[in-house]
Protein backbone atom coordinates (compact mmCIF):
# COMPACT_ATOMS: atom_id res chain seq x y z
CA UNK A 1 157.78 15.70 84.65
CA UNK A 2 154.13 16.89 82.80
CA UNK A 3 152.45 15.29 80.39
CA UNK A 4 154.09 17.32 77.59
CA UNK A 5 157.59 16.25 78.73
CA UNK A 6 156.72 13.01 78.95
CA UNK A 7 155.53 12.40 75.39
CA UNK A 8 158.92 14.49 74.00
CA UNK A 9 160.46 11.83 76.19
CA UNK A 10 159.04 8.85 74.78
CA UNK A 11 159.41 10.53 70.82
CA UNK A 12 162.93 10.77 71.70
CA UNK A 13 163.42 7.03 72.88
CA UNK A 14 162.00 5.81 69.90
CA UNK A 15 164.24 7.66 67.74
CA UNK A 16 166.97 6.39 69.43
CA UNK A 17 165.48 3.06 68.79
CA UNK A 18 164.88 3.52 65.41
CA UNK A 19 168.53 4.51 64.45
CA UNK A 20 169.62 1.75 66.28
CA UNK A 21 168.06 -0.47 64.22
CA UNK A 22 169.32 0.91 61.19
CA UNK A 23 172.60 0.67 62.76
CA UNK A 24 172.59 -3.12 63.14
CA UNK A 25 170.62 -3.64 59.76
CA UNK A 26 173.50 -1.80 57.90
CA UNK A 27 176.08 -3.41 59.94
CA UNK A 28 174.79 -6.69 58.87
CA UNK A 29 172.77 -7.00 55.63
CA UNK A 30 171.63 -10.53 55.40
CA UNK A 31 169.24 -9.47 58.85
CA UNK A 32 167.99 -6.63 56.38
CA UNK A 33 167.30 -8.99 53.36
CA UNK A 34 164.19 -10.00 52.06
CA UNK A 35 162.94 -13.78 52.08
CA UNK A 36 164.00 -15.66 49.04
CA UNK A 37 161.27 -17.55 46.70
CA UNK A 38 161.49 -20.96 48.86
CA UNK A 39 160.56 -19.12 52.28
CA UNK A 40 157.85 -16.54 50.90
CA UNK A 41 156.57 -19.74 49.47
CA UNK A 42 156.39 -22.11 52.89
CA UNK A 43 155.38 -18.56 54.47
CA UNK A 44 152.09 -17.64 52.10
CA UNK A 45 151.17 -21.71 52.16
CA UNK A 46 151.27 -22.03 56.24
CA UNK A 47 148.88 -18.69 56.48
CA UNK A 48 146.54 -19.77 53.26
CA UNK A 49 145.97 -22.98 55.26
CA UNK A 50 145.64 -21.27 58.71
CA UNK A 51 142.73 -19.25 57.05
CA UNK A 52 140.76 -22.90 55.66
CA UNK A 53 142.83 -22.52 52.17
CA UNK A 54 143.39 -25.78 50.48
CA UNK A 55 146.74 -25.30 48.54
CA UNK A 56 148.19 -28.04 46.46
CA UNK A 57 151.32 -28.29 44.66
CA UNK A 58 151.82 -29.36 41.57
CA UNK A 59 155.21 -29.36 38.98
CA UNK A 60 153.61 -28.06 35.45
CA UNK A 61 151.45 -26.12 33.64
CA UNK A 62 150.46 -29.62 32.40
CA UNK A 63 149.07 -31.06 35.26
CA UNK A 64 146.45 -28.33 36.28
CA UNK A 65 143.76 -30.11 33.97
CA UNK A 66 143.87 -33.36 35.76
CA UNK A 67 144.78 -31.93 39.71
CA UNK A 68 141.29 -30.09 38.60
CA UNK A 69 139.47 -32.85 37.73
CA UNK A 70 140.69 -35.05 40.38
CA UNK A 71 139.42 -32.22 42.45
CA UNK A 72 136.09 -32.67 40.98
CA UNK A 73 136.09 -36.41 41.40
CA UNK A 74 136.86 -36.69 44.78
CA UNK A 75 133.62 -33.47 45.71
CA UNK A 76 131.04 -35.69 43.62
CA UNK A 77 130.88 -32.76 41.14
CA UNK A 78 130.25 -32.97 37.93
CA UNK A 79 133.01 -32.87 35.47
CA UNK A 80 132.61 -28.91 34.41
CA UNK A 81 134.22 -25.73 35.79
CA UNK A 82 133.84 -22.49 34.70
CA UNK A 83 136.21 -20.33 33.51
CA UNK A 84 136.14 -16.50 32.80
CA UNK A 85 136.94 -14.70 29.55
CA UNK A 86 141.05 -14.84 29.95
CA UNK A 87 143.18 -15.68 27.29
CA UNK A 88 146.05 -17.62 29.46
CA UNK A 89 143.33 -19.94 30.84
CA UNK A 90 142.69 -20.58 26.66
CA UNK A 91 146.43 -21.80 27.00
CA UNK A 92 145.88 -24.50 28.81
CA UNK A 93 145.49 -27.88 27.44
CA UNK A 94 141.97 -28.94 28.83
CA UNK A 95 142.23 -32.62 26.42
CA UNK A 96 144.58 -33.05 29.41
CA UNK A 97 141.32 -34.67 31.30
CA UNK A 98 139.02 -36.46 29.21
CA UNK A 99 135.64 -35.63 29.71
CA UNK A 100 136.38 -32.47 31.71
CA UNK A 101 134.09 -29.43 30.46
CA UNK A 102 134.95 -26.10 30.15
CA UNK A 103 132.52 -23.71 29.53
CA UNK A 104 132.60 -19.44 29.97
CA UNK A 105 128.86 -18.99 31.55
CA UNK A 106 129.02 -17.20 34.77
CA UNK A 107 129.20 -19.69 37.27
CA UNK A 108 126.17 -20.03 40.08
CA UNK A 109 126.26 -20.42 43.57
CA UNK A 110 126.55 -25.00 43.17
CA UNK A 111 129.42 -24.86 40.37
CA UNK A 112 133.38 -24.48 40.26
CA UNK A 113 135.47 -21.50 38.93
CA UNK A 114 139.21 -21.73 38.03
CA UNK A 115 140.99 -18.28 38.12
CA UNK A 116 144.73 -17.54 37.74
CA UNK A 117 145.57 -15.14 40.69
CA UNK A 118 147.88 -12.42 39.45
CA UNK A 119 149.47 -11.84 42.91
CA UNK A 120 149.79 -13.49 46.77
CA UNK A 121 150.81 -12.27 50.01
CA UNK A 122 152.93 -14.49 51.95
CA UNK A 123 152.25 -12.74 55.16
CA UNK A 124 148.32 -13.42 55.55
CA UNK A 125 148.15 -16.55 52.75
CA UNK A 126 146.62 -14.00 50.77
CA UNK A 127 145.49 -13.99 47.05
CA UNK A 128 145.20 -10.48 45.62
CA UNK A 129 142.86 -10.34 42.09
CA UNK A 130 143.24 -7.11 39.72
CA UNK A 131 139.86 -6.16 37.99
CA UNK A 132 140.26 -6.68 34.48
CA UNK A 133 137.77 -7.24 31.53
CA UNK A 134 139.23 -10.73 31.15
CA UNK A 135 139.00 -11.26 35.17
CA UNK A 136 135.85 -10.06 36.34
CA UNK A 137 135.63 -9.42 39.99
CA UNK A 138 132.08 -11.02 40.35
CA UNK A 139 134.07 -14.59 39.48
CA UNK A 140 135.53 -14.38 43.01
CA UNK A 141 132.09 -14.04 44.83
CA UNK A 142 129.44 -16.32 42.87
CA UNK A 143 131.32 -20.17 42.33
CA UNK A 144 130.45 -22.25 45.33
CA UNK A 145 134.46 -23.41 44.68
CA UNK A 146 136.98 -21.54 43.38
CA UNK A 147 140.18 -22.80 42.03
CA UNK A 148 143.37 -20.41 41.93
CA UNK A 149 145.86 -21.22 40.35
CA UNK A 150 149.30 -19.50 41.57
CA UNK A 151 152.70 -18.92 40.26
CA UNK A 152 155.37 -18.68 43.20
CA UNK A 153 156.99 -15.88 41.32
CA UNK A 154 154.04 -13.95 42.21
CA UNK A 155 154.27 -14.37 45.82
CA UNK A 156 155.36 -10.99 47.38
CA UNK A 157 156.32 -10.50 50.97
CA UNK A 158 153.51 -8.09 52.16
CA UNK A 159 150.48 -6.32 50.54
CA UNK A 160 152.89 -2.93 50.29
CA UNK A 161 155.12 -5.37 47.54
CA UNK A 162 152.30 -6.02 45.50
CA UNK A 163 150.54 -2.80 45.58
CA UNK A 164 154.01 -1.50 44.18
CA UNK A 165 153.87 -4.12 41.85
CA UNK A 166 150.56 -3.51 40.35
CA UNK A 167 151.13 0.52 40.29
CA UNK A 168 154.46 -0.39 38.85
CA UNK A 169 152.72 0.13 35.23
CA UNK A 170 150.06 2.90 36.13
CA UNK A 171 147.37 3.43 38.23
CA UNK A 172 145.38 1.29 40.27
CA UNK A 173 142.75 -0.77 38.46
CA UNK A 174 139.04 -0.34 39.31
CA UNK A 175 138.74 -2.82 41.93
CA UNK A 176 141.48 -4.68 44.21
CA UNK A 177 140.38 -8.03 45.53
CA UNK A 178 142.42 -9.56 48.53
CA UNK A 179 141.28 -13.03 48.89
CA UNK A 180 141.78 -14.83 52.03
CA UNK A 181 140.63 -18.28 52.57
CA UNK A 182 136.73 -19.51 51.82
CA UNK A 183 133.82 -16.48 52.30
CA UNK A 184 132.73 -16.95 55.75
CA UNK A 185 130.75 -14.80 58.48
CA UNK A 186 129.96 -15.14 62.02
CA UNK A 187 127.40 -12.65 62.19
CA UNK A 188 124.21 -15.76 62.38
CA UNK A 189 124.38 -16.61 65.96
CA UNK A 190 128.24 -16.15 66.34
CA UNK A 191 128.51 -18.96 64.63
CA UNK A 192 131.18 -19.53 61.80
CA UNK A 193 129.84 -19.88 58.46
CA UNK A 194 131.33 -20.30 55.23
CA UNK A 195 130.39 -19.65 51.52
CA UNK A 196 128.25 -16.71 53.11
CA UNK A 197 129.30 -13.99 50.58
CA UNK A 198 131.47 -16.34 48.20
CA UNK A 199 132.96 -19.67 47.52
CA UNK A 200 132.75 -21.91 50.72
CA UNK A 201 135.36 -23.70 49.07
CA UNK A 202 139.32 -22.30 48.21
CA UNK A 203 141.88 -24.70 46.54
CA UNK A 204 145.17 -22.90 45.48
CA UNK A 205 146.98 -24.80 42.91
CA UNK A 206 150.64 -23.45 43.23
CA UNK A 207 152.58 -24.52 39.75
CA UNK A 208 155.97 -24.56 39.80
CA UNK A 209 156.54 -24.20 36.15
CA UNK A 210 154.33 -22.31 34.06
CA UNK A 211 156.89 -22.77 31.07
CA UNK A 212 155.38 -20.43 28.35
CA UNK A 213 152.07 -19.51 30.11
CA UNK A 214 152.99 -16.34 32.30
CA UNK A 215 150.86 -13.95 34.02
C-alpha cells in the first residue's frame, strides 16, 4: 500500500469512527448531555485548586463582606481592598464588616483587589474577565491578591461555551482575560514562582445566591 493509500485509509477509519459515535450518542441521549450546574461546579473547583486557586464557598450575597475580611485577618493585611469602578460591587453592603475599607485607587503590587468574574471554565478552573470600562483589565495584573467573586450560573463547560456566551450580544470586547490560578513563571532558574506578572495570591469566592445582584 503507498503512502497516499495509506492516509485515504486512515481518513476513512475515522469517519467510520466518527459516525459511530453519533450513532450511540443519538441512540442514547443522556451520554450526549451536558453536565448539570452541581457537576460543572465540583468540575471548575477541583481544576481552580489543581492550578494553586483558593476557592471558598459561601451561601449569600451577604456574606462576601465578612468571608473578605476574614480573608484579610487571617494574611495580616490591613483592613482595605480595592475595588474597580463597577456598579454591582456598589451593591454590596460593605457595613457588613466593620472597619473594612473600600476604596477605588488602583491597587499596587502589596494590596487586595475584589473583582466579580463574569464567566468560568469548569474544564481548566478557569476565570474568564471581559474588558469593560467598569472592569479594567490592568485590575487582574497589579493587586498582590485578588479576590473573585463567582456566580455558579456562570460556570460554562469549556472556553467554546463562554466565548458563545460573550459573542451572544455582539462582538468580542477589546481584551479577553482567562485567569488561571496565581501569576507564576518558571523562567528564573526553572524554578516556580508566583505573583511574577500578577497576583501571587487567587481566592474565588463562589456565592450561591446572588439574590438581586446579577452579573
Amino acid at each position: 500500500m503507498s503512502a497516499r493509500e495509506e492516509i485515504f485509509s486512515a481518513i476513512r477509519a475515522r469517519r467510520k469512527s466518527s459516525r459511530a459515535a453519533d450513532i450511540s450518542v443519538a441512540c442514547n441521549p443522556a451520554a450526549g448531555a451536558p453536565p448539570d450546574r452541581a457537576e460543572l461546579l465540583v468540575r471548575f473547583e477541583e481544576r481552580a485548586k489543581a492550578a494553586a486557586a483558593q476557592v471558598r464557598l459561601i451561601d449569600s450575597v451577604e456574606e462576601i463582606p465578612v468571608a473578605v475580611a476574614g480573608i484579610l485577618r487571617s494574611r495580616n493585611l490591613p483592613a482595605v481592598v480595592h475595588v474597580p469602578p463597577d456598579p454591582l460591587l456598589k451593591l454590596i453592603d460593605w457595613n457588613h464588616a466593620p472597619g473594612l475599607s473600600i476604596i477605588s485607587e488602583v491597587p499596587g503590587g502589596d494590596e487586595v483587589a475584589v473583582n466579580f468574574a463574569p464567566f468560568a471554565i469548569a474544564e481548566t478552573g478557569t476565570l474568564v474577565y471581559t474588558a469593560a470600562t467598569t472592569r479594567p483589565p490592568s485590575w487582574h495584573f497589579r493587586p498582590g491578591v485578588e479576590i473573585a467573586l463567582l456566580d455558579p450560573k456562570n460556570i460554562s463547560a469549556d472556553l467554546e461555551s463562554v466565548l458563545k456566551q460573550i459573542t451572544s450580544d455582539g462582538a468580542l470586547p477589546s481584551t479577553v482575560n482567562l485567569v488561571t490560578g496565581p501569576s507564576r513563571t518558571g523562567d528564573i532558574e526553572q524554578t516556580l514562582e508566583l505573583g511574577a506578572h500578577g497576583p501571587r495570591e487567587l481566592i474565588i469566592l463562589i456565592v450561591r445566591s446572588f439574590g438581586s445582584i446579577r452579573d
